[in-house]
Protein backbone atom coordinates (compact mmCIF):
# COMPACT_ATOMS: atom_id res chain seq x y z
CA UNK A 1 0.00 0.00 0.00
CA UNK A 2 0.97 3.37 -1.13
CA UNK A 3 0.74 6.31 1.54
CA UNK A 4 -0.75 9.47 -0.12
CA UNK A 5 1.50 12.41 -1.10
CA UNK A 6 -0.61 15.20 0.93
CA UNK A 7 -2.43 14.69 4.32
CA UNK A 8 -5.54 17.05 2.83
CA UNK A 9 -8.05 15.93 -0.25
CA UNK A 10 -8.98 18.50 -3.04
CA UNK A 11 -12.52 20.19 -1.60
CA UNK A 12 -11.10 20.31 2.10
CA UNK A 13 -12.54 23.39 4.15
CA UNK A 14 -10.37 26.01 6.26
CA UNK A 15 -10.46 29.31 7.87
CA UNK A 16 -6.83 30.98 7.80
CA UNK A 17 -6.34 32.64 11.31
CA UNK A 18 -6.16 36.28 11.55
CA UNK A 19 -6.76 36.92 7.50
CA UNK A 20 -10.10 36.81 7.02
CA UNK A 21 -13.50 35.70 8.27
CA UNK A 22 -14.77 33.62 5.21
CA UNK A 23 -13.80 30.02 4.72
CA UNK A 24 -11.24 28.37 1.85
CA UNK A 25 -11.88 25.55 0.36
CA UNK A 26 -8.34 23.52 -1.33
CA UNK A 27 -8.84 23.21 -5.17
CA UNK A 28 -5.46 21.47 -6.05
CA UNK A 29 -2.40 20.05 -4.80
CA UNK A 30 0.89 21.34 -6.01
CA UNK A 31 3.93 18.28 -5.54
CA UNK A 32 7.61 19.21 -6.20
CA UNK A 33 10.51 16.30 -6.96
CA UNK A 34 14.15 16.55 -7.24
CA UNK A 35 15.63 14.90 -9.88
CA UNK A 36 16.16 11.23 -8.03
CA UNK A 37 12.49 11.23 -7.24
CA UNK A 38 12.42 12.03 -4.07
CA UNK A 39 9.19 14.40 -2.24
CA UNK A 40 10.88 17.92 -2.23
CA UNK A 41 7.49 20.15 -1.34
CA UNK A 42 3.79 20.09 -1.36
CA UNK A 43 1.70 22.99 -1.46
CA UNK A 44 -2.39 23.41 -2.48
CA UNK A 45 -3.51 26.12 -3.85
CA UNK A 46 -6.94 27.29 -2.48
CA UNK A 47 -9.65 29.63 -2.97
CA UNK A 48 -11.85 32.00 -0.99
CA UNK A 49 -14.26 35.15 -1.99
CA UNK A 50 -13.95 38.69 -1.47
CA UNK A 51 -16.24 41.28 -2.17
CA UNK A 52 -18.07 39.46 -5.09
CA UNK A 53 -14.55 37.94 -6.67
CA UNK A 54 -12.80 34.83 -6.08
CA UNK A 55 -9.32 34.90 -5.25
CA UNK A 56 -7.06 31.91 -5.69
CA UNK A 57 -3.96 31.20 -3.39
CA UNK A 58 -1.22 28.92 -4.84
CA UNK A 59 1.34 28.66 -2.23
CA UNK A 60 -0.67 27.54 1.20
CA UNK A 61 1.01 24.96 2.87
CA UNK A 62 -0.33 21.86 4.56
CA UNK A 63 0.00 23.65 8.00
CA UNK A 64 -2.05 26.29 7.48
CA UNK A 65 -4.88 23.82 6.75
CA UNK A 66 -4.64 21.92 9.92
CA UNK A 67 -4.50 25.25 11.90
CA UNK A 68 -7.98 26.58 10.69
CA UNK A 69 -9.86 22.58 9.56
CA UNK A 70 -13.15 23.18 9.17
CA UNK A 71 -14.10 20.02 7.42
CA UNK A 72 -13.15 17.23 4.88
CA UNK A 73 -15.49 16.09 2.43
């Protein structure tokens, strides 16, 4: 069995601390290798709205989401 690359699944819900008051929800999961293969960095990139427009992070990392976990689908 395989462990998965990222603890959090694409649609997971969080509230960043001290940013904002409305909720993100993770839309992708960004993996970087070296050359031999090896896990170098994960990041997701998330999304959240503000004042009518949705704004899309891209470098959140995985312990921002367990700070503010709302909920996992």
């Amino acid at each position: 069995m395989t462990t998965p690359l990222h603890r959090f699944p694409v649609g997971t819900t969080y509230k960043p601390l001290g940013r904002h008051t409305k909720g993100c929800t993770g839309v992708d999961v960004h993996v970087t290798r070296n050359l031999a293969g090896e896990l170098v960095r994960v990041r997701y990139v998330s999304t959240h709205e503000f004042m009518g427009q949705v704004v899309r992070a891209v470098d959140v990392s995985d312990s921002t989401i367990a700070r503010g976990l709302i909920s996992t689908p």
